[in-house]
N, C-alpha and C. Protein backbone atom coordinates (compact mmCIF):
# COMPACT_ATOMS: atom_id res chain seq x y z
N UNK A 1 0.16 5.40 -25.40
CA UNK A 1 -0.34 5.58 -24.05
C UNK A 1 -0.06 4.34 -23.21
N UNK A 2 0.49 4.43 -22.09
CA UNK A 2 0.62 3.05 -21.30
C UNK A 2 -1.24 2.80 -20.26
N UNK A 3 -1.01 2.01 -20.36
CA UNK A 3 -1.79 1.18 -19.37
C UNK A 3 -1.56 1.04 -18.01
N UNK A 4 -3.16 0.59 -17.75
CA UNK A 4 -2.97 -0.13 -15.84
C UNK A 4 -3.40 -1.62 -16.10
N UNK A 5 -2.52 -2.42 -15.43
CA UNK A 5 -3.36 -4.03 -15.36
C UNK A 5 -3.17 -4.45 -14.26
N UNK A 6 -4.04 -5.43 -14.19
CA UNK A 6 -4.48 -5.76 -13.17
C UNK A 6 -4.45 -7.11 -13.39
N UNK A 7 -3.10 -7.56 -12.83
CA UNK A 7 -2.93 -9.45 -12.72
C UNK A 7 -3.50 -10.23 -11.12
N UNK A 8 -4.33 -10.73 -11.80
CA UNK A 8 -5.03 -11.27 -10.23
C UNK A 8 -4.99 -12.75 -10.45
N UNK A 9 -5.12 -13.50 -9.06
CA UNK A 9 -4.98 -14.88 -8.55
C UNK A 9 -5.13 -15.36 -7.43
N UNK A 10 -5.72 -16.88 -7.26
CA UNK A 10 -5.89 -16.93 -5.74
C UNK A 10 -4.05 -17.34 -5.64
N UNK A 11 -4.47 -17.05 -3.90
CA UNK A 11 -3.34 -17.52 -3.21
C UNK A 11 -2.29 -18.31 -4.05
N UNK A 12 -0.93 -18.30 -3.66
CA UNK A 12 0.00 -19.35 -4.19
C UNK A 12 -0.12 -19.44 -5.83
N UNK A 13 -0.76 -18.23 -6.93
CA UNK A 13 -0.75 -18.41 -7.57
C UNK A 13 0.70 -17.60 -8.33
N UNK A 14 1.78 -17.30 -7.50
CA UNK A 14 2.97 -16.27 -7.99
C UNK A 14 2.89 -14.92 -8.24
N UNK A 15 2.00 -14.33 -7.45
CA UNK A 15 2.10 -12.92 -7.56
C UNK A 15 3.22 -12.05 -7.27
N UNK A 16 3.35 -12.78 -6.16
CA UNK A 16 4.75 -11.38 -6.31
C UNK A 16 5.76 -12.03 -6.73
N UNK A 17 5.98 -13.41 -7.28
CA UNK A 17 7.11 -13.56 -7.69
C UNK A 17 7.18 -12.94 -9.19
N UNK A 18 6.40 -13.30 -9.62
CA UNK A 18 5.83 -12.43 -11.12
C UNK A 18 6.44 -11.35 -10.78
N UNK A 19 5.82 -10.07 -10.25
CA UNK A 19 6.23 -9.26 -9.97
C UNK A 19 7.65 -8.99 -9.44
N UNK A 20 8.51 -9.67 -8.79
CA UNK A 20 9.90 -9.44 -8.95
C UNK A 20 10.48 -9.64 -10.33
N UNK A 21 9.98 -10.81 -10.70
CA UNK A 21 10.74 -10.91 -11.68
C UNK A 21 10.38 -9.80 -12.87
N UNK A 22 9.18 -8.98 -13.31
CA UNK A 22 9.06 -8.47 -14.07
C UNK A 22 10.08 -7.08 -13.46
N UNK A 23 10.13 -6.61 -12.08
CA UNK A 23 11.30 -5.94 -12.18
C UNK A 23 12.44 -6.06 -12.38
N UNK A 24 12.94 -6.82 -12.14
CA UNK A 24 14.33 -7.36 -12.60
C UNK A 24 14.43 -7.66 -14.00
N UNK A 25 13.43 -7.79 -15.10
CA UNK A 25 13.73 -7.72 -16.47
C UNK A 25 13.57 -6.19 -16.82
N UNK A 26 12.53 -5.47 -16.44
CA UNK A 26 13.02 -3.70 -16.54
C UNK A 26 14.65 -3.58 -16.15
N UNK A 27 15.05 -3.65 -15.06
CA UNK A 27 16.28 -3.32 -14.59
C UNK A 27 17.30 -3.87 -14.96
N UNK A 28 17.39 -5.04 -15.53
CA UNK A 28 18.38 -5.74 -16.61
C UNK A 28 18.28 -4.59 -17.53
N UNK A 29 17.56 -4.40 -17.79
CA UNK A 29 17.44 -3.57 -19.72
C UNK A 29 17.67 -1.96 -19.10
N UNK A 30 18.83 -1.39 -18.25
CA UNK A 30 18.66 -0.07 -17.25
C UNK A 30 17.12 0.33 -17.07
N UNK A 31 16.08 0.08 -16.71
CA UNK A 31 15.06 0.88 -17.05
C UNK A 31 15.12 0.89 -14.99
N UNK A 32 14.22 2.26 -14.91
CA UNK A 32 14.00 1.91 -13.52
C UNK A 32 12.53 1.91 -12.93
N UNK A 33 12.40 1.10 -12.34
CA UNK A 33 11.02 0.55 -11.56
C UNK A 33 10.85 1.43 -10.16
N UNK A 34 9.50 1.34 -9.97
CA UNK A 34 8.86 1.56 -8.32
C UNK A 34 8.07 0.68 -8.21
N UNK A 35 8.57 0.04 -6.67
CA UNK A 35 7.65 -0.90 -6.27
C UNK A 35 7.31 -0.84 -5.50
N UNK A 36 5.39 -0.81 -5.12
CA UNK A 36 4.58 -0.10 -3.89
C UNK A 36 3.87 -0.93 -3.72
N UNK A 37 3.70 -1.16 -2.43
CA UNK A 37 2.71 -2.29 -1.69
C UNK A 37 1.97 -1.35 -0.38
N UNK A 38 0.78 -1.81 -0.05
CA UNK A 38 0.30 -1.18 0.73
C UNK A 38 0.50 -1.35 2.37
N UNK A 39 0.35 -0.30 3.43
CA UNK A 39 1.17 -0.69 4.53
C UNK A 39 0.05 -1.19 5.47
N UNK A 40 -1.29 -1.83 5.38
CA UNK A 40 -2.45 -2.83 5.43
C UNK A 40 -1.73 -4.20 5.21
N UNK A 41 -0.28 -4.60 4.46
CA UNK A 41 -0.05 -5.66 4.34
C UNK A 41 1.46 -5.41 5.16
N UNK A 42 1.35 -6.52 6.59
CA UNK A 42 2.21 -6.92 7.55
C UNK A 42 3.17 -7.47 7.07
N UNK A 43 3.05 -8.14 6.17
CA UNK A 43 3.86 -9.19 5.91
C UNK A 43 4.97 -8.84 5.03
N UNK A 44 6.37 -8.99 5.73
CA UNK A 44 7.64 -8.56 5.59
C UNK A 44 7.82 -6.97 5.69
N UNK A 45 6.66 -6.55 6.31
CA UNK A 45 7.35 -4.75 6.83
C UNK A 45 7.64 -4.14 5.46
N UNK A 46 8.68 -3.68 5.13
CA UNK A 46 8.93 -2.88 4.10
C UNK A 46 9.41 -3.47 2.82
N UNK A 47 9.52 -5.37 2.99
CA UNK A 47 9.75 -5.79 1.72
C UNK A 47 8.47 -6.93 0.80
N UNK A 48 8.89 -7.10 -0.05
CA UNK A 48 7.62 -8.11 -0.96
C UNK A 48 8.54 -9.43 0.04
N UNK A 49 7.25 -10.61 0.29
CA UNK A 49 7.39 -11.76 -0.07
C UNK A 49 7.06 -12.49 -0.38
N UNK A 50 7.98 -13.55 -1.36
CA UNK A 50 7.44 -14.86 -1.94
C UNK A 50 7.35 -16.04 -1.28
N UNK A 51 6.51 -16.62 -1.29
CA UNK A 51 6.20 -18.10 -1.22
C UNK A 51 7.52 -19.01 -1.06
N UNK A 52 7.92 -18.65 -2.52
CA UNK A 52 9.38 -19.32 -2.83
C UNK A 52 10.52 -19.00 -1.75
N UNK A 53 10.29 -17.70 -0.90
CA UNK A 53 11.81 -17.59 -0.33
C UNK A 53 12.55 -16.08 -0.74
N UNK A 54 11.60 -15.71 -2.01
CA UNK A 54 12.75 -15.03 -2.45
C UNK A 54 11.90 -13.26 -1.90
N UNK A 55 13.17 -12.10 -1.68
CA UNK A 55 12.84 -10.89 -0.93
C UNK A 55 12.88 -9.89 -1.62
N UNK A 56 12.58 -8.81 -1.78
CA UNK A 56 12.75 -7.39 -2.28
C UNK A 56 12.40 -6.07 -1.72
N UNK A 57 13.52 -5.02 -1.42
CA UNK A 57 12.39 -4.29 -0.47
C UNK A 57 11.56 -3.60 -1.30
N UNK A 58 10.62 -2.85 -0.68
CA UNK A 58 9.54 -1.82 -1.35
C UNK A 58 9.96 -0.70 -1.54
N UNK A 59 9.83 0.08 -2.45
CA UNK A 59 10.06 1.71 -2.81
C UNK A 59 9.43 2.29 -1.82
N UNK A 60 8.47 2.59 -1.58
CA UNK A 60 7.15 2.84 -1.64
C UNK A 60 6.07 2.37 -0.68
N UNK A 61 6.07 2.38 0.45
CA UNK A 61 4.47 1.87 1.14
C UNK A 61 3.67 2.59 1.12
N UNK A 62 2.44 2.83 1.21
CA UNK A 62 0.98 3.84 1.18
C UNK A 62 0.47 3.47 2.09
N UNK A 63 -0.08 4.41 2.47
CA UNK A 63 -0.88 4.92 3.61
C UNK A 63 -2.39 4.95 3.08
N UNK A 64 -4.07 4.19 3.56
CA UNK A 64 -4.83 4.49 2.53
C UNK A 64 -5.27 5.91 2.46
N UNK A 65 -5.01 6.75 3.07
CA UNK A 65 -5.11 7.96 2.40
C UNK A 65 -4.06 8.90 1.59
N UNK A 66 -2.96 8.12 1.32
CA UNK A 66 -2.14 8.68 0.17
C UNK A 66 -2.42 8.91 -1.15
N UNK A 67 -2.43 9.66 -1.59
CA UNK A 67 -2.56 10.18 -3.53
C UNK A 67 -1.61 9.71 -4.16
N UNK A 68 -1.55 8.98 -4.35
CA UNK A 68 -0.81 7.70 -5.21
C UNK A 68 -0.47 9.07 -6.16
N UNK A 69 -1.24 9.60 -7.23
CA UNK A 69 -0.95 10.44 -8.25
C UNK A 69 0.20 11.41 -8.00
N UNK A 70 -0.27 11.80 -6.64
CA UNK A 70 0.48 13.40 -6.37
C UNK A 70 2.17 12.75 -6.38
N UNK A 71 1.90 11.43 -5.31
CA UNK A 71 3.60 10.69 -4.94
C UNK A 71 4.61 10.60 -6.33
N UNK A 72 4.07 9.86 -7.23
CA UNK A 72 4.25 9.78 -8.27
C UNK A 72 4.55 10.80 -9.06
N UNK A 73 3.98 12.00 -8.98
CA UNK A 73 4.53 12.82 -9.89
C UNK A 73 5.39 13.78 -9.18
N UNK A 74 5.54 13.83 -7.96
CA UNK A 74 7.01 14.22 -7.30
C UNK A 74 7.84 13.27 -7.75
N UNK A 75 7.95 12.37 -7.40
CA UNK A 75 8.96 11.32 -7.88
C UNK A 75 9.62 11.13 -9.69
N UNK A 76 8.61 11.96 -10.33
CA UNK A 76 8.79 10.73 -11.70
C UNK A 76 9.45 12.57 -12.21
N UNK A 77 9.16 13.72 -11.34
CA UNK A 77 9.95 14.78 -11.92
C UNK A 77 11.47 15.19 -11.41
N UNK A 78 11.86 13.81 -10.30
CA UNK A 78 13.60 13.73 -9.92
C UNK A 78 13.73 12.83 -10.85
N UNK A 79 13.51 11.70 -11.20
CA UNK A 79 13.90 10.72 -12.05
C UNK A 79 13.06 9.92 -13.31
N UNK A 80 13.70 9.39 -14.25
CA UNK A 80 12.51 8.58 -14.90
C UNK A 80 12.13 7.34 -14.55
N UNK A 81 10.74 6.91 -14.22
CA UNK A 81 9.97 5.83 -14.19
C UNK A 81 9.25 5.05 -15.22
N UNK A 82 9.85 3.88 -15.67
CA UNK A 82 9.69 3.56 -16.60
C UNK A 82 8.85 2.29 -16.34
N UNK A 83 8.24 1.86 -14.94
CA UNK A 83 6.78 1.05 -14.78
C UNK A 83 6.76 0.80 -13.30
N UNK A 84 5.62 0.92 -12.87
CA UNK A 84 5.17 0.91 -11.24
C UNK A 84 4.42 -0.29 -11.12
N UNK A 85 5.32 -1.07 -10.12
CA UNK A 85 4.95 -2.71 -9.70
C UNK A 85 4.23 -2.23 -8.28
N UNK A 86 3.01 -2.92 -8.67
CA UNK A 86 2.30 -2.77 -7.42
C UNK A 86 2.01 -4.15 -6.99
N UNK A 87 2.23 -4.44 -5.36
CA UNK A 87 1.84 -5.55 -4.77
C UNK A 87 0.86 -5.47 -4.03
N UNK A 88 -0.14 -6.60 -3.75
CA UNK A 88 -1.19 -6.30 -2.55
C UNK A 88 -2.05 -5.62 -2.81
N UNK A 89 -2.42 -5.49 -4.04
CA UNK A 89 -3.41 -4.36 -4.80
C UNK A 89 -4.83 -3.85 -4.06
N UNK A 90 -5.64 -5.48 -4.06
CA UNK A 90 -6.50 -5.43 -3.06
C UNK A 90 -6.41 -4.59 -2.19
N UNK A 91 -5.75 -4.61 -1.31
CA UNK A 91 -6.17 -3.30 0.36
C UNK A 91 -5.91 -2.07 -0.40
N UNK A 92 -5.76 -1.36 -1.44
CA UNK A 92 -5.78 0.18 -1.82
C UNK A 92 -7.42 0.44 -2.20
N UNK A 93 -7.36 1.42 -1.69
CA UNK A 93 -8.88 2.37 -1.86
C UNK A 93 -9.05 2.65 -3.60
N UNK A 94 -10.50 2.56 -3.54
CA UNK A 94 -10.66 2.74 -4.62
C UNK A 94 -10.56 3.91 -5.48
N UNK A 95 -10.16 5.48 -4.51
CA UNK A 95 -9.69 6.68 -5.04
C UNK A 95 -8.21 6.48 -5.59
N UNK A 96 -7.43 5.62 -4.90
CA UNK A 96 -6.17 5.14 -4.97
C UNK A 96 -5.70 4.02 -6.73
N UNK A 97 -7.09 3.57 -6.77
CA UNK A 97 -6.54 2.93 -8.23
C UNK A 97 -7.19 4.11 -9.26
N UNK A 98 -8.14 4.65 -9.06
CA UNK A 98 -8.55 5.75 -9.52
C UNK A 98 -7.04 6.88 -10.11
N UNK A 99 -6.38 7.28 -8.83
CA UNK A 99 -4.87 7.51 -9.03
C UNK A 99 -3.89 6.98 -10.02
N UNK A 100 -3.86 5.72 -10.10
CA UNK A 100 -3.17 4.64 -10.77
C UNK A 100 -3.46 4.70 -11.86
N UNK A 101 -4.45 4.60 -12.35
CA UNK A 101 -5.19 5.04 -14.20
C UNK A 101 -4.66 5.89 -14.33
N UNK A 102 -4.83 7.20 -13.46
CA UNK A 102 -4.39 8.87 -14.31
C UNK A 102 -3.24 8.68 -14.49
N UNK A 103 -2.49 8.21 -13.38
CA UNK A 103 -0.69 8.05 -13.70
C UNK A 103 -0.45 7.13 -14.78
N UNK A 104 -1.27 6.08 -15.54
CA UNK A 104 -0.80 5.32 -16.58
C UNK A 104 -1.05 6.37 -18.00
N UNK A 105 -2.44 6.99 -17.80
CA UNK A 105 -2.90 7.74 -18.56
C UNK A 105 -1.82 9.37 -18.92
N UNK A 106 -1.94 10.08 -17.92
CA UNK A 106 -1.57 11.38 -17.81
C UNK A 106 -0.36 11.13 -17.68
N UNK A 107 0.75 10.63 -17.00
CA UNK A 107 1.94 10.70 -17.19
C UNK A 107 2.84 10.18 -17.67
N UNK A 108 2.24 8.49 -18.58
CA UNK A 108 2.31 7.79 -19.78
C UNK A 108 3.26 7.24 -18.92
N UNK A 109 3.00 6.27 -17.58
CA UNK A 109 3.64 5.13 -17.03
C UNK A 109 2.79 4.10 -16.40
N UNK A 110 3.37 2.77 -17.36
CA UNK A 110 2.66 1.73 -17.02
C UNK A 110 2.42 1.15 -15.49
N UNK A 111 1.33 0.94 -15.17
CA UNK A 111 0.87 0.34 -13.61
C UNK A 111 0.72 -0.97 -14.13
N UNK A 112 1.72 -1.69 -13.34
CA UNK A 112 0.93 -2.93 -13.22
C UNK A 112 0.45 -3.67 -11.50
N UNK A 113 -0.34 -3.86 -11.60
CA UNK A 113 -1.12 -4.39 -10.16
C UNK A 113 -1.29 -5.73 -9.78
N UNK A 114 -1.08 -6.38 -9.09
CA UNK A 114 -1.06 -8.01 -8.52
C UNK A 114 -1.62 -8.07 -7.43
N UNK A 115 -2.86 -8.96 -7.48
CA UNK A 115 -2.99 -9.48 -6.04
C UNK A 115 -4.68 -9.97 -6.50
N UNK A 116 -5.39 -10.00 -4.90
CA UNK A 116 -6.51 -10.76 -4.85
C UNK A 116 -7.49 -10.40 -5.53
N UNK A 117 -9.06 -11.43 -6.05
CA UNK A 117 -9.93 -10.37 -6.60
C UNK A 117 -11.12 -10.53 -5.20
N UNK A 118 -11.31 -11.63 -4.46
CA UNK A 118 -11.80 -11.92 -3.54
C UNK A 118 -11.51 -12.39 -2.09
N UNK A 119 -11.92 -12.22 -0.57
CA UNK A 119 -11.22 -12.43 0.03
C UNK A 119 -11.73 -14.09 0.46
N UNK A 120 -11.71 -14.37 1.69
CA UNK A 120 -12.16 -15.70 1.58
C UNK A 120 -13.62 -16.38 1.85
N UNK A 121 -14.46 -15.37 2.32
CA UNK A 121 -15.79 -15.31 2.19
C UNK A 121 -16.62 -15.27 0.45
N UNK A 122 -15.79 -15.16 -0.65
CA UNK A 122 -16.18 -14.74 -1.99
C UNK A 122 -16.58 -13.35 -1.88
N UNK A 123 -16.50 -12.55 -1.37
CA UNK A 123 -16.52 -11.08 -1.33
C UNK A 123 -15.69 -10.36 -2.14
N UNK A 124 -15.91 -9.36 -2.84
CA UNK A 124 -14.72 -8.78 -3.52
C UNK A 124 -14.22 -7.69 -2.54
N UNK A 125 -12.51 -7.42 -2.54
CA UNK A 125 -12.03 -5.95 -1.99
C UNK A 125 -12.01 -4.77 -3.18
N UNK A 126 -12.14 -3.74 -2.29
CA UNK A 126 -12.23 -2.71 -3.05
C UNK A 126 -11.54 -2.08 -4.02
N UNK A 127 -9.92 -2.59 -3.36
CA UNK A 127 -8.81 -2.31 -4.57
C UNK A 127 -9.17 -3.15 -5.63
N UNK A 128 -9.10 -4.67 -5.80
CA UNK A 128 -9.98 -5.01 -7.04
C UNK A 128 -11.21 -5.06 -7.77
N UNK A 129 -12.14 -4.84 -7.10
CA UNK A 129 -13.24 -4.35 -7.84
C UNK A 129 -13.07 -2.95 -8.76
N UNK A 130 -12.11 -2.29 -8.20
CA UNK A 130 -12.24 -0.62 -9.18
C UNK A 130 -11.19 -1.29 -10.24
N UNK A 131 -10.19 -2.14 -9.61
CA UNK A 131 -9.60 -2.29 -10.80
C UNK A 131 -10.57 -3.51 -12.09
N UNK A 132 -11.29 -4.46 -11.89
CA UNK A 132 -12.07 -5.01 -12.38
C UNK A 132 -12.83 -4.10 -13.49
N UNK A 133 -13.17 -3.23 -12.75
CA UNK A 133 -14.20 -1.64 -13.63
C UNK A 133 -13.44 -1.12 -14.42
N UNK A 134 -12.24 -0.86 -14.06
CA UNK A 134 -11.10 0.34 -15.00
C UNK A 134 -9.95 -0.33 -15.32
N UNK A 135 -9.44 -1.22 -15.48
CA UNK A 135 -7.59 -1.48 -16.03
C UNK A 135 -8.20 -1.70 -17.48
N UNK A 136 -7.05 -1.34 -17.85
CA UNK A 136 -6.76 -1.46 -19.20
C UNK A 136 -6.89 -2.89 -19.80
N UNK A 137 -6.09 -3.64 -18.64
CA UNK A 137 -6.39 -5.37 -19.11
C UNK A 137 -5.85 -5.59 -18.04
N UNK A 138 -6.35 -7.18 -17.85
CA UNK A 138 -6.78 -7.77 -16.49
C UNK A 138 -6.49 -9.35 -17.21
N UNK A 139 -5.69 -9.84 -16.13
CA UNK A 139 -5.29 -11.25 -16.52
C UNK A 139 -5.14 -11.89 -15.11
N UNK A 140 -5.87 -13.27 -15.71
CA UNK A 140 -5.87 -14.17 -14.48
C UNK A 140 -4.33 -14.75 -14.38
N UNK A 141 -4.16 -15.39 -13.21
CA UNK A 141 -2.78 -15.60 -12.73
C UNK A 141 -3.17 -17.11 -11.88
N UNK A 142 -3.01 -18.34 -12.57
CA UNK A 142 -3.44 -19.58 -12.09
C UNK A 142 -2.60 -20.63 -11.27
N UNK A 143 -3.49 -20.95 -10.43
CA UNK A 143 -2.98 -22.22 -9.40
C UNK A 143 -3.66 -23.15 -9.64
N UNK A 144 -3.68 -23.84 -8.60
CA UNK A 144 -4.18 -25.13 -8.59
C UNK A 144 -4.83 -25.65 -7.05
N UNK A 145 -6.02 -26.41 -7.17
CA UNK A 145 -6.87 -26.64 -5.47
C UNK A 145 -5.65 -27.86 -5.40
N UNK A 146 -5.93 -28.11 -3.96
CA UNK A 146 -5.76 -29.57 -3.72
C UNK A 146 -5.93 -30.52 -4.29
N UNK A 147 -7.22 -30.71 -5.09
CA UNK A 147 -7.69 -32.08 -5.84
C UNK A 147 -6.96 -31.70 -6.96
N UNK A 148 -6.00 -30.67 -7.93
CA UNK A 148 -6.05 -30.60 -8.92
C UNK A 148 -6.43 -29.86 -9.92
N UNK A 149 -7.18 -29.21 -9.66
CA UNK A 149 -8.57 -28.45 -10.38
C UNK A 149 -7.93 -26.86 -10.15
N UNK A 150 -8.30 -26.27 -11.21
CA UNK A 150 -8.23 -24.79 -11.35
C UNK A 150 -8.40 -24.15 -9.75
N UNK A 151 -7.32 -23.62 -9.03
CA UNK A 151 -8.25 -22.82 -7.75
C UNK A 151 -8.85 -21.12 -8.43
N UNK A 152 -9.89 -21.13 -7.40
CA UNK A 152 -10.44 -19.68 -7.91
C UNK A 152 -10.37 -18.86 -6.70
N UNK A 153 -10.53 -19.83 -5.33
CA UNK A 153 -10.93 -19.33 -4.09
C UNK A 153 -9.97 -19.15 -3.27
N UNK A 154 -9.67 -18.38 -1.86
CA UNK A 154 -8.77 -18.70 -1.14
C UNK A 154 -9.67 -18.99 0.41
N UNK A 155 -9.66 -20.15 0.83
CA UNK A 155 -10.25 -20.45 1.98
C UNK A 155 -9.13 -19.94 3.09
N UNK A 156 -9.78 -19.78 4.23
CA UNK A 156 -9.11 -19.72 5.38
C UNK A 156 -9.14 -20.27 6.57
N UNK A 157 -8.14 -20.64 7.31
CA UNK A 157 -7.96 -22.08 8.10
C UNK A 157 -7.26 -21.30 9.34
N UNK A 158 -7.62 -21.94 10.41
CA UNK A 158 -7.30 -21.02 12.11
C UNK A 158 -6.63 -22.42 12.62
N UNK A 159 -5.77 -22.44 12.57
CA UNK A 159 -5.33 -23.89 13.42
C UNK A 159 -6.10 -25.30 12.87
N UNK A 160 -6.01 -25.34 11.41
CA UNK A 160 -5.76 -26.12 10.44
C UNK A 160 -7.37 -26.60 10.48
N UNK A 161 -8.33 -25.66 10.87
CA UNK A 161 -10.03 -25.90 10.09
C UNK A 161 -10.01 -25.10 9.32
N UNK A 162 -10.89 -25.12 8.58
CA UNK A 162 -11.49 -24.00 7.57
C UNK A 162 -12.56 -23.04 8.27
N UNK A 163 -12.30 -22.16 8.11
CA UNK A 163 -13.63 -21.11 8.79
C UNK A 163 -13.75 -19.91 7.57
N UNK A 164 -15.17 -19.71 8.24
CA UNK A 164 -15.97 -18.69 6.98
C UNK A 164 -16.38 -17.36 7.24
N UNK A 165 -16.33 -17.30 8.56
CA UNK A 165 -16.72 -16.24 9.56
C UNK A 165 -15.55 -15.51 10.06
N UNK A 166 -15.11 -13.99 9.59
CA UNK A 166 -14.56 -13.05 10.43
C UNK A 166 -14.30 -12.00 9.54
N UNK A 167 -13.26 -10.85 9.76
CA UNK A 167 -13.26 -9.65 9.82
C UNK A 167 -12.11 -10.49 8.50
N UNK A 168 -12.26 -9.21 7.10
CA UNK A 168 -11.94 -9.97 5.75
C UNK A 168 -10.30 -9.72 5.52
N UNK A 169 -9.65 -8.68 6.63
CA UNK A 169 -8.27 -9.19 6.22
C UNK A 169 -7.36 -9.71 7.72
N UNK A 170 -6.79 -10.55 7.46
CA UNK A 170 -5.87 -11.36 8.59
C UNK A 170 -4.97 -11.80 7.55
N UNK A 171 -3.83 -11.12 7.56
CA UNK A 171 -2.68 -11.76 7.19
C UNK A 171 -2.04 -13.19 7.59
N UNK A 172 -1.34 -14.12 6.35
CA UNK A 172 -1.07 -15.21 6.84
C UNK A 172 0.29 -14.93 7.45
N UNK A 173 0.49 -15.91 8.53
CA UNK A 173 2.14 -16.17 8.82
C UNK A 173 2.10 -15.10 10.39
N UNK A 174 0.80 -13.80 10.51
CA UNK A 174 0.92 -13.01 11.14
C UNK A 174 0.21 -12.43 12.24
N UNK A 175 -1.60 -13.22 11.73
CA UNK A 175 -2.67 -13.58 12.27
C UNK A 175 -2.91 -14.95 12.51
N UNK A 176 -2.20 -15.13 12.95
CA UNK A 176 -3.01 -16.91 12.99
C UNK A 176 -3.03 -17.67 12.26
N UNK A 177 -2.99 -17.07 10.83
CA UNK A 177 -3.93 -17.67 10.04
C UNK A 177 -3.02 -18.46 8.64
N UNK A 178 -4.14 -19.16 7.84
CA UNK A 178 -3.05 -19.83 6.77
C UNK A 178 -4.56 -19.79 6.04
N UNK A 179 -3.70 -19.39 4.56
CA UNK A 179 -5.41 -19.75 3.36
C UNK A 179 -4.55 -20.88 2.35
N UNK A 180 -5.44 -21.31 1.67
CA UNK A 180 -5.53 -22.51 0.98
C UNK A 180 -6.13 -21.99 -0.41
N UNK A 181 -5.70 -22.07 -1.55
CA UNK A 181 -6.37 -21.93 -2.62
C UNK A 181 -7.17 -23.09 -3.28
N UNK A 182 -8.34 -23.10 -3.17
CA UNK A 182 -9.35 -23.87 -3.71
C UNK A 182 -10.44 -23.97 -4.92
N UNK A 183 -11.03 -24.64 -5.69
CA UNK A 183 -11.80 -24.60 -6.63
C UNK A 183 -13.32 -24.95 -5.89
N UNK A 184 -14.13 -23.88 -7.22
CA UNK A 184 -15.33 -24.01 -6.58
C UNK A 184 -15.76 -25.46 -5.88
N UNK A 185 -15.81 -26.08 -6.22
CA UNK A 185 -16.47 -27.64 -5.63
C UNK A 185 -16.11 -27.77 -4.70
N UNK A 186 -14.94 -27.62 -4.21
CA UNK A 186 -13.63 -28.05 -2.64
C UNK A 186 -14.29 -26.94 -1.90
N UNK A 187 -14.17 -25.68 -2.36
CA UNK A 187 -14.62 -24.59 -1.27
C UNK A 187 -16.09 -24.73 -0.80
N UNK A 188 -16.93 -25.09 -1.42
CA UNK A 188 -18.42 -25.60 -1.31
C UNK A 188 -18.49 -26.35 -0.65
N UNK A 189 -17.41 -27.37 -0.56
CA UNK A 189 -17.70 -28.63 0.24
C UNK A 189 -17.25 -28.12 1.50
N UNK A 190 -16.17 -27.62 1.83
CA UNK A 190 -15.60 -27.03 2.87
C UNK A 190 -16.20 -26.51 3.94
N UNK A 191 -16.98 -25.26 2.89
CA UNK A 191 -18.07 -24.53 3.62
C UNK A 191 -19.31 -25.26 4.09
N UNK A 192 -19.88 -26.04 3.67
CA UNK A 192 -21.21 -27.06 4.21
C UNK A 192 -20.39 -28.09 5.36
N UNK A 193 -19.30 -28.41 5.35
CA UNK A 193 -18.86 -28.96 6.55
C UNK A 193 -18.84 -28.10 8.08
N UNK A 194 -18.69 -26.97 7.33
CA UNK A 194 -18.72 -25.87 8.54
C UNK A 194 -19.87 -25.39 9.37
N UNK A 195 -21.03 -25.62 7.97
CA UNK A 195 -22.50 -24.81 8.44
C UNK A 195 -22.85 -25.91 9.56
């Protein structure tokens, strides 16, 4: 039976580069991939991007009221799918990873999922919390704060302050905005500078 996982990390911790590269080792070996990101994430329109520079387009964008399941099994009865890279996991509804299980389950193709477990308030999104409840396995994906230290957090900065207050998704590069991956102590401190 294949699995769903759920690789999560703050910011800058290589998510989607991970994720390219795990397609490109399917596709070295002929196997063929789908790669779906949600269309809640601005950033690069119809392709993944990395940190690093590097591009890929998307198979696949969703809509949050798309049936991930139903797409999928139109698709996987023209061709074979042999693992579904998901980016941006976070912004999918939680009927939507719900979807994602049955398709690892019922049509015996592996999901794998990347992205946030919290936004920058410490709040969880909904795409990861269901996945938190249901993947098969769940692996952290690590960076590093400023000082050094494990980051866990991703703070967010409006013209280079930190702020704690607003509406929980603003894309970087697209809103204004830029996040920072931080460890508990740095983000604590951050935040009491603010109050």
């Amino acid at each position: 039976m294949s699995k769903l996982y759920f690789r999560y990390g703050a910011m800058n911790s290589g998510k989607s580069t991970h994720l390219m590269q795990v397609a490109h080792n399917y596709e070295e070996r002929g196997m063929n991939v789908l790669i779906v990101k949600p269309l809640a994430d601005k950033k690069g329109n119809d392709k993944l991007v990395s940190r690093l520079g590097v591009e890929r387009k998307v198979d696949i964008l969703v809509d949050k009221n798309d049936d991930m399941y139903e797409i999928i099994s139109d698709i996987s009865h023209i061709k074979d799918i042999h693992c579904i890279l998901v980016d941006e996991v976070q912004f999918f509804k939680a009927h939507q990873i719900d979807e994602f299980f049955k398709i690892a389950v019922k049509l015996d193709i592996p999901v794998i999922c990347y992205g946030l477990r919290t936004d920058f308030q410490m709040n969880g999104f909904e795409g990861s919390e269901r996945l938190l409840l249901i993947a098969h396995s769940i692996e952290e994906m690590k960076t590093i704060c400023t000082c050094g230290k494990k980051a866990v957090f991703n703070a967010r900065k409006i013209n280079g302050k930190y702020v704690f207050e607003g509406k929980q998704v603003a894309i970087d590069n697209i809103d204004n905005v830029e996040y920072q991956s931080l460890c508990g102590k740095c983000y604590f401190k951050y935040r009491e500078e603010q109050e």
